[in-house]
Protein backbone atom coordinates (compact mmCIF):
# COMPACT_ATOMS: atom_id res chain seq x y z
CA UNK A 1 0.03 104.20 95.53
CA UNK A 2 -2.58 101.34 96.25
CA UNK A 3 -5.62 100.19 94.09
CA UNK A 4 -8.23 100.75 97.21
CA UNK A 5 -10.11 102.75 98.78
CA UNK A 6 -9.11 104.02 101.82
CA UNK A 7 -13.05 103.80 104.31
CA UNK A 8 -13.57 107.26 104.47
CA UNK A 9 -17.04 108.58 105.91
CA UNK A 10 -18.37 111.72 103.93
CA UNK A 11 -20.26 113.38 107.26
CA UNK A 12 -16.57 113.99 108.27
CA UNK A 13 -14.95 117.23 108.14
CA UNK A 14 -11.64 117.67 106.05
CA UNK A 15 -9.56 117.67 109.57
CA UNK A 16 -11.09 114.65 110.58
CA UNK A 17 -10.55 112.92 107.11
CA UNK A 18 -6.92 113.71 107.34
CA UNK A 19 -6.47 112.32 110.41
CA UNK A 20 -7.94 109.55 109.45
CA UNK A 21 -5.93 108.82 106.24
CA UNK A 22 -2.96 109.18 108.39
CA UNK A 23 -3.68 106.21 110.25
CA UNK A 24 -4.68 104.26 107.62
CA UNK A 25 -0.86 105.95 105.47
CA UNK A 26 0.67 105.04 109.14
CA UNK A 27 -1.05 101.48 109.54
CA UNK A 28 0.55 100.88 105.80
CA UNK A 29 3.76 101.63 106.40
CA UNK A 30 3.83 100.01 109.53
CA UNK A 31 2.92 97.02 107.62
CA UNK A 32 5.34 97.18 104.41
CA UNK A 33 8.54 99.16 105.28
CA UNK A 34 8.20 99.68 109.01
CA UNK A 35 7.55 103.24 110.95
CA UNK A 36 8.30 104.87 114.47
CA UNK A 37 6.38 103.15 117.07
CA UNK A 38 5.79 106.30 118.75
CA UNK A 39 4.63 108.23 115.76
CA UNK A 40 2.25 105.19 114.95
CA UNK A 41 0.90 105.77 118.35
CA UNK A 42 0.68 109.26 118.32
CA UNK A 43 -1.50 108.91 114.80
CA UNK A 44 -3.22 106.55 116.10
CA UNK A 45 -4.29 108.77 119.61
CA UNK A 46 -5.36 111.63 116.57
CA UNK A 47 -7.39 108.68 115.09
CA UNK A 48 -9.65 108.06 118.39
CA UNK A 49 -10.58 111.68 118.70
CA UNK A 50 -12.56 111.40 115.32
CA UNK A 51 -13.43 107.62 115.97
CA UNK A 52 -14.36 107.47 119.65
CA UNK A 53 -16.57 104.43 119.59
CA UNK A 54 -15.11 101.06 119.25
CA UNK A 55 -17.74 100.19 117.54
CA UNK A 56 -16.88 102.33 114.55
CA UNK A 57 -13.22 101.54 115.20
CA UNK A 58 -13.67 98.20 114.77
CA UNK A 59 -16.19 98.63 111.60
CA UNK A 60 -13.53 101.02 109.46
CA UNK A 61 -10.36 98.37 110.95
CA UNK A 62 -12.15 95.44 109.21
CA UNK A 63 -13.19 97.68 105.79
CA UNK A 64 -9.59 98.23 105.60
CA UNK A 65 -8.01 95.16 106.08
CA UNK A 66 -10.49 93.65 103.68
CA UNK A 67 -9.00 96.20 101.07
CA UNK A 68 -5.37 95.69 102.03
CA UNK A 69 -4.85 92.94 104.44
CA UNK A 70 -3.63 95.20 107.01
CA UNK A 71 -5.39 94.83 110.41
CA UNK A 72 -5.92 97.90 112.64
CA UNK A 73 -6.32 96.03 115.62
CA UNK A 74 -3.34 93.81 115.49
CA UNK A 75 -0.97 96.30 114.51
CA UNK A 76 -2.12 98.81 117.28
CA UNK A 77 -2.03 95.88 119.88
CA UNK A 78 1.50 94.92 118.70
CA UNK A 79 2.75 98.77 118.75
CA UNK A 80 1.41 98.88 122.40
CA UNK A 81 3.16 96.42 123.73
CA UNK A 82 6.58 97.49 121.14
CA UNK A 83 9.88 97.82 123.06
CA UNK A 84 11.72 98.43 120.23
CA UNK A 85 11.78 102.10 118.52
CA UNK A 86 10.82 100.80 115.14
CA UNK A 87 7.06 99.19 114.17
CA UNK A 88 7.38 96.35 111.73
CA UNK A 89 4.44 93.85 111.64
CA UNK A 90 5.61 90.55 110.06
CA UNK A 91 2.87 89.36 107.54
């Protein structure tokens, strides 16, 4: 398990947290091992119907790569335009 903190918000309900977590679990493994583009995409439609402002999207993407390095945004842009059935992000 990593050292950080995964940005959580507290107001959330424990649905919404654990949708959450599984993007950031999904944006992880996309990052480090690799993970089904589709699933990534299906997490990450579950992650805009807690966070439906960009705004906040782009707010909890940059809290977590500061923590991990992983970027939200670039690994969601790079699943979108995937053709392959496997997500790996190349540091």
């Amino acid at each position: 398990m990593n050292e950080y903190q995964y940005p959580l918000d507290l107001d959330w309900t424990t649905e919404e947290m654990v949708i959450v977590m599984n993007m950031w679990e999904s944006l992880e493994k996309a990052n480090e091992q690799g993970i089904n583009n589709q699933e990534f995409l299906k997490t990450y439609q579950e992650f805009k119907t807690v966070i439906k402002s960009i705004g906040e999207e782009k707010r909890l993407g940059r809290e977590f790569e500061k923590a991990s390095g992983y970027s939200l945004y670039r690994t969601v842009q790079a699943a979108k335009k995937n053709t392959n059935k496997m997500l790996k992000m190349n540091g």
